[in-house]
Protein backbone atom coordinates (compact mmCIF):
# COMPACT_ATOMS: atom_id res chain seq x y z
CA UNK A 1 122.75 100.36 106.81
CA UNK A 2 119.85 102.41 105.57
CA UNK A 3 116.91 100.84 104.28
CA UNK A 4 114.12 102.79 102.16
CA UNK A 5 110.56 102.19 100.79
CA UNK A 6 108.84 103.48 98.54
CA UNK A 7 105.31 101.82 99.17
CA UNK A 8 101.86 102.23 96.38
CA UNK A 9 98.56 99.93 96.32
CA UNK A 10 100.11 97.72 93.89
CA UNK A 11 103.95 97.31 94.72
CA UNK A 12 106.70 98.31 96.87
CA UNK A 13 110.23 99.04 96.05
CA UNK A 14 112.75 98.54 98.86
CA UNK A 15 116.25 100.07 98.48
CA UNK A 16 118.80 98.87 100.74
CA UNK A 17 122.31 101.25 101.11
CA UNK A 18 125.47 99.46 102.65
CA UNK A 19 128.43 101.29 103.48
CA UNK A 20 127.28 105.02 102.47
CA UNK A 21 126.57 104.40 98.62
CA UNK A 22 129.38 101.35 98.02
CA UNK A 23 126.69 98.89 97.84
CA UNK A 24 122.86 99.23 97.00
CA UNK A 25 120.49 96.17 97.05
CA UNK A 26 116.84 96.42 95.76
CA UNK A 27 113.90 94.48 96.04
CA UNK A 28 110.32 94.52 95.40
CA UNK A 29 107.10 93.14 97.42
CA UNK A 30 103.18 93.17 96.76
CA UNK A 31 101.84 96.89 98.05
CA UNK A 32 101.72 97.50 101.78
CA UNK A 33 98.28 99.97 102.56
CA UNK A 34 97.63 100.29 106.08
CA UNK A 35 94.38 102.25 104.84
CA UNK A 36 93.44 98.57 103.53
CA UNK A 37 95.65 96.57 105.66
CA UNK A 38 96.03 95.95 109.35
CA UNK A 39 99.40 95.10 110.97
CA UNK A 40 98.93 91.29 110.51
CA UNK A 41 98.72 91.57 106.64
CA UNK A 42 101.28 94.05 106.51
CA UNK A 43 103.60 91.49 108.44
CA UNK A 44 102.27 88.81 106.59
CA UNK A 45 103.78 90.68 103.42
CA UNK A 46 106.90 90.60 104.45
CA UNK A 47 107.20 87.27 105.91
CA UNK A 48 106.33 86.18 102.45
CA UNK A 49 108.09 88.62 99.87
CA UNK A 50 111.14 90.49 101.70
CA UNK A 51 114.17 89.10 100.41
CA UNK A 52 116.89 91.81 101.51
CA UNK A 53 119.03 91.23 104.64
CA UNK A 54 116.31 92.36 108.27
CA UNK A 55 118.58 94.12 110.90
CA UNK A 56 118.08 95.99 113.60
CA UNK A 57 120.68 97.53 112.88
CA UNK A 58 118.75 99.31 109.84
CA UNK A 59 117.51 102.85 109.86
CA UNK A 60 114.44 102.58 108.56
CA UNK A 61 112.62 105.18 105.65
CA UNK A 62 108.93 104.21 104.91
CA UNK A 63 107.12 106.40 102.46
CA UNK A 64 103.65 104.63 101.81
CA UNK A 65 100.28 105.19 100.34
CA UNK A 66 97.75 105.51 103.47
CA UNK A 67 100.01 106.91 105.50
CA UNK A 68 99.39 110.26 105.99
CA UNK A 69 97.92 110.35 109.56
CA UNK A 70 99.44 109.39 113.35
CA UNK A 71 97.08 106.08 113.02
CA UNK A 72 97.69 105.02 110.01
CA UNK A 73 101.50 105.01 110.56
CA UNK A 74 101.32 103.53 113.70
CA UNK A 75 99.71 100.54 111.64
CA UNK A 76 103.06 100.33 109.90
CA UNK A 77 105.97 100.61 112.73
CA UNK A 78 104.15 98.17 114.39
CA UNK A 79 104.48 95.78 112.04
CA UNK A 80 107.83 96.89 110.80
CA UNK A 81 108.92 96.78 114.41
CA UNK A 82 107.65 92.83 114.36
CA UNK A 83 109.65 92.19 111.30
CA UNK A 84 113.31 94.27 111.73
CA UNK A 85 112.89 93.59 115.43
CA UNK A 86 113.08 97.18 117.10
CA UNK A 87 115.22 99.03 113.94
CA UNK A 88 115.20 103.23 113.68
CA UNK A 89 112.01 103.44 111.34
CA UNK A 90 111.00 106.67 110.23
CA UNK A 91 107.51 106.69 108.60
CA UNK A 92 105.90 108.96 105.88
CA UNK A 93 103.65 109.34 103.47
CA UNK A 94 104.21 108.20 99.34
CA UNK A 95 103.61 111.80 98.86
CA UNK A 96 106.53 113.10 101.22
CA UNK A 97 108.61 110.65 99.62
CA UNK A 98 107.53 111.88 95.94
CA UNK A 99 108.06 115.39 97.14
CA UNK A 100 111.45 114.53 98.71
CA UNK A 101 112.78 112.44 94.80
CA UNK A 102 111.45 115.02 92.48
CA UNK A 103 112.39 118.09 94.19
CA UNK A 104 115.42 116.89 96.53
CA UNK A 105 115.80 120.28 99.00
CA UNK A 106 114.16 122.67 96.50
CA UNK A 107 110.32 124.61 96.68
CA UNK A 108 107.88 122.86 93.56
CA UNK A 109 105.24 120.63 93.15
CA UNK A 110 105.25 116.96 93.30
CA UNK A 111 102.51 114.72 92.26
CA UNK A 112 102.14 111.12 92.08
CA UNK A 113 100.27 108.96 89.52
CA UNK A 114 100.18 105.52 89.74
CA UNK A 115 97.01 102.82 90.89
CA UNK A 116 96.27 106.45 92.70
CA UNK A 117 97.03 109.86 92.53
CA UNK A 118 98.18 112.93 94.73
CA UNK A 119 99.59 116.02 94.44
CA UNK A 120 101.30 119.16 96.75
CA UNK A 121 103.58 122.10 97.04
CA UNK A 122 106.70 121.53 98.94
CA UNK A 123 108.70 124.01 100.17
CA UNK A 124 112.16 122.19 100.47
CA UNK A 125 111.21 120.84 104.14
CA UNK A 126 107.72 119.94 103.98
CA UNK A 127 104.44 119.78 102.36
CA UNK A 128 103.18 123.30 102.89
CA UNK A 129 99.93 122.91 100.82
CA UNK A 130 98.03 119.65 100.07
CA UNK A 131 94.64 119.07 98.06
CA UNK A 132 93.46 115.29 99.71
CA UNK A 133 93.68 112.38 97.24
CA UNK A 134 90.49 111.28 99.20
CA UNK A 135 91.08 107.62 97.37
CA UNK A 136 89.79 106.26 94.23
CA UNK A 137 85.83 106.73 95.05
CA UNK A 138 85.98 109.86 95.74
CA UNK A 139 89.14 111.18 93.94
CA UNK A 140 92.67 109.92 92.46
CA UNK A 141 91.54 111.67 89.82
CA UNK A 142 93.95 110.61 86.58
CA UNK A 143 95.39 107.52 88.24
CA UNK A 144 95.60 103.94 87.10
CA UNK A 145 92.32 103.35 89.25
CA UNK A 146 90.53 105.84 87.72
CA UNK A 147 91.47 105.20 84.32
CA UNK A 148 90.78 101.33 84.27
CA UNK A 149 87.26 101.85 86.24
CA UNK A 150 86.25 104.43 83.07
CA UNK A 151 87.52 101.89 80.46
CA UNK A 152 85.87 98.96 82.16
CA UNK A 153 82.77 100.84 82.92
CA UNK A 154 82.92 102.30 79.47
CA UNK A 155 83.05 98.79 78.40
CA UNK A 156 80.39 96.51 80.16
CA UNK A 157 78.31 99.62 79.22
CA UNK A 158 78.76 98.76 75.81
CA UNK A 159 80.13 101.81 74.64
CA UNK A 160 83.53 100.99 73.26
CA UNK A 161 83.96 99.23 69.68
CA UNK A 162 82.94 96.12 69.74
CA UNK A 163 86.83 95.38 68.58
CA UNK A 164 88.25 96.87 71.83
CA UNK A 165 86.06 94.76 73.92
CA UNK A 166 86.47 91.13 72.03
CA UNK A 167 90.12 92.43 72.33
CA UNK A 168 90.15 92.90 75.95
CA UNK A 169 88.35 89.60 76.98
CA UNK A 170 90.92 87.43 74.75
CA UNK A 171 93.78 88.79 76.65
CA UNK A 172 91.98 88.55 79.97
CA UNK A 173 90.00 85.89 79.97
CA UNK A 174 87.30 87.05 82.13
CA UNK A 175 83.61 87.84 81.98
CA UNK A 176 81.45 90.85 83.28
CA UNK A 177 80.18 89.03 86.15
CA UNK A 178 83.87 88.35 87.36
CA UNK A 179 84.67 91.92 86.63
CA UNK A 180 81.79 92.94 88.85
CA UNK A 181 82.67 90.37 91.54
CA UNK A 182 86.69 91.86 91.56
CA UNK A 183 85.32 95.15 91.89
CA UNK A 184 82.58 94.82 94.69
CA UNK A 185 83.65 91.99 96.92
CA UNK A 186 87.46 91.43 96.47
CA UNK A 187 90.01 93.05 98.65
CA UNK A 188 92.10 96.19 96.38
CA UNK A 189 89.53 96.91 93.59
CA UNK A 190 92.24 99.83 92.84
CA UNK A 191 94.53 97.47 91.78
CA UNK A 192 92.30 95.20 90.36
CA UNK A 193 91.12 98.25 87.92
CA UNK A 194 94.50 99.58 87.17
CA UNK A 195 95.68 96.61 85.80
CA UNK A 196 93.92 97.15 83.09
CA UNK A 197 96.02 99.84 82.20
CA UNK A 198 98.62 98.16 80.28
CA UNK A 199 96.05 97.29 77.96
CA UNK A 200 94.77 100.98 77.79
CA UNK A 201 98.13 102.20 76.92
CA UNK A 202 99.00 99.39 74.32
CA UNK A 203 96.13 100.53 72.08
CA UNK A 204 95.82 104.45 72.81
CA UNK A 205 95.54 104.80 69.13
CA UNK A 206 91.93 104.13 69.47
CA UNK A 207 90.08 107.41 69.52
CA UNK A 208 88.16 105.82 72.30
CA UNK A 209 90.51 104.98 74.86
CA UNK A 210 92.85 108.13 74.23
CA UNK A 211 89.73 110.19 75.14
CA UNK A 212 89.38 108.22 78.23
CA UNK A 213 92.56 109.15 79.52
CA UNK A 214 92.63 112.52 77.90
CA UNK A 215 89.42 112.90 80.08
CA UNK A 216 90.92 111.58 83.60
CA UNK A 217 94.30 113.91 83.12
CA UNK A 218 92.54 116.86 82.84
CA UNK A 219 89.96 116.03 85.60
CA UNK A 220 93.44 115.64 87.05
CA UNK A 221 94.34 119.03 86.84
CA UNK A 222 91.14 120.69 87.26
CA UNK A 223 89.90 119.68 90.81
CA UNK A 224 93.46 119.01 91.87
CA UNK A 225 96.01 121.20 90.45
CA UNK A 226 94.11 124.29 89.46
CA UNK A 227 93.85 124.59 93.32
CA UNK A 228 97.16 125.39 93.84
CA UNK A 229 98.07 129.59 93.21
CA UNK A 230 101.83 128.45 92.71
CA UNK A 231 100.85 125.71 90.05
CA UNK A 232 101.10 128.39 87.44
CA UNK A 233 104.65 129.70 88.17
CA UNK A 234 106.32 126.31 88.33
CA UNK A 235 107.07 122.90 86.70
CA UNK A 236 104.58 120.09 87.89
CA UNK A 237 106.65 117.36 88.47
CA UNK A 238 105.40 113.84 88.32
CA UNK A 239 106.57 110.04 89.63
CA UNK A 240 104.86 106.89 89.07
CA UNK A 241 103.63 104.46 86.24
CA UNK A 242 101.07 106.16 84.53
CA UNK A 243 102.54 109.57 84.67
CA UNK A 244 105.24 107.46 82.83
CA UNK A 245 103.60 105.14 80.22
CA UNK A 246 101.05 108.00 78.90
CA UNK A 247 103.17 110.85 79.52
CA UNK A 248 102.62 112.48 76.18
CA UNK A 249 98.79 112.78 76.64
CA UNK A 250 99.91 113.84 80.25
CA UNK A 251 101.68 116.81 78.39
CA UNK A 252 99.47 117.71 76.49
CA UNK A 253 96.30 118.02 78.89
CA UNK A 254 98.68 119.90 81.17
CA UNK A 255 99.02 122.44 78.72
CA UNK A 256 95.63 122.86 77.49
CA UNK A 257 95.49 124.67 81.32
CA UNK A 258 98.62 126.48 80.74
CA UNK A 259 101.02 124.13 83.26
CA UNK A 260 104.36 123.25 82.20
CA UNK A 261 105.63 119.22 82.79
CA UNK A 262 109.32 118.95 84.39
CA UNK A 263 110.31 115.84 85.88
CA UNK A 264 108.34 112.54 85.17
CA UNK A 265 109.80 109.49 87.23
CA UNK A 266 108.22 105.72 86.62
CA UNK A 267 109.39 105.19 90.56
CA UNK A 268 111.06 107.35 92.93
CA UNK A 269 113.57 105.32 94.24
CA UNK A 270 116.81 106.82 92.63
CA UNK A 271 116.25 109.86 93.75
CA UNK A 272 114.56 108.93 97.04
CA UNK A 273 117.97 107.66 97.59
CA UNK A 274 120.08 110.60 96.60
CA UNK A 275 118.41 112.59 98.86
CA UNK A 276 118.89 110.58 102.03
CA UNK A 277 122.32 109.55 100.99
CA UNK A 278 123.00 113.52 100.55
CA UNK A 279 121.80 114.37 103.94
């Protein structure tokens, strides 16, 4: 049996295949982070949420947000090691696994945007070139994170119609002292902002919140993509929920900097499995 992951902030989507591609099982659990999380929460995750068969007998394919370096990953197959007792695990990161669904064994560029973002070239085998995420303070430029701290900022600031903000607190139902206290002293203030995105995309035709994601997609592409000589010469392909949702105003910022759009994926898994089901 082969079991995959395909691991953000907010969720994770675990595809189970039985028998070579007879039978395929899914499930989904809260995000697993090791970035965020040590082996005990991770564990603690799937104690709680895992609801597909745990063998040893499993090999194992992790892709996961925080998991691009020999620590972090060791984070992770320890506590998948606690949980499947001692199965094959392979782990990688979400970006390797984007890279892997949206261009299966081909060169192009893969990019993820979802509570965060990330982007590389891949050259069929590997990520050749990479431009760090460096996380939603510093970067994840365009992602759900970045999108919902603008609009909430944006609004506590007072500078969305009045409207948008009696709006927002009716379907909500929380003040800008409980905002503040989410943001600065609860655990995942990435998710915490992008959740707000729903509500983004369910009134975009406000002038004011279209601009605010107009404005995060092509910060996006500016200190991300336009760092990338190939970028120009191919597709950008894109997987996750945002990428999804507003992918129109995605289109259209790409090509105010000349990029075409190919693939856009709301989660990877499909594909994810195709390709290991292909090898």
């Amino acid at each position: 049996m082969m079991l995959i992951a395909d691991s953000g902030s907010t969720k994770t989507t675990w595809g189970l295949i039985r028998n070579g591609i007879a039978e395929v099982d899914t499930c989904d659990t809260s995000g697993i982070n090791p970035f965020y999380q040590d082996e005990n929460a991770i564990l603690h995750v799937l104690e709680k949420e895992f609801t597909l068969p745990a063998s040893p007998n499993h090999y194992i394919y992790f892709y996961g947000a925080g998991c691009g370096s020999p620590q972090s990953k060791a984070i992770v197959i320890r506590a998948l090691n606690r949980f499947f007792h001692n199965a094959s695990l392979f782990v990688e990161s979400d970006l390797m696994g984007a890279a892997r669904a949206l261009c299966q064994h081909s060169t192009g560029m893969a990019c993820i945007l979802g509570t965060g973002s990330n982007s590389c070239f891949y050259d069929g085998a590997g990520i050749a070139y990479h431009v760090p995420s460096l996380g939603y303070i510093l970067g994840d430029e365009g992602s759900g994170a970045d999108i919902g701290r603008r609009f909430v900022s944006d609004m506590l600031k007072k500078l969305l119609p009045d409207r948008i903000s009696a709006q927002f607190y009716e379907t909500y139902q929380l003040t800008p002292d409980q905002i503040q206290e989410h943001v600065y002293k609860h655990p995942f203030p990435n998710r915490f902002l992008a959740r707000f995105t729903p509500f983004v995309a369910s009134n975009l035709h406000e002038s004011a919140l279209f601009e605010i994601v107009k404005k995060c997609f092509k910060n996006f592409f500016v200190r991300n993509i336009n760092q990338y000589p190939m970028a120009s010469n191919l597709p950008i392909n894109f997987t996750g929920s945002i990428a999804y949702y507003f992918k129109e105003v995605l289109k259209e910022s790409a090509k105010e900097y000349g990029y075409e759009v190919g693939i856009i994926e709301q989660n990877p898994m499909d594909r994810l499995m195709q390709f290991h089901m292909a090898l």
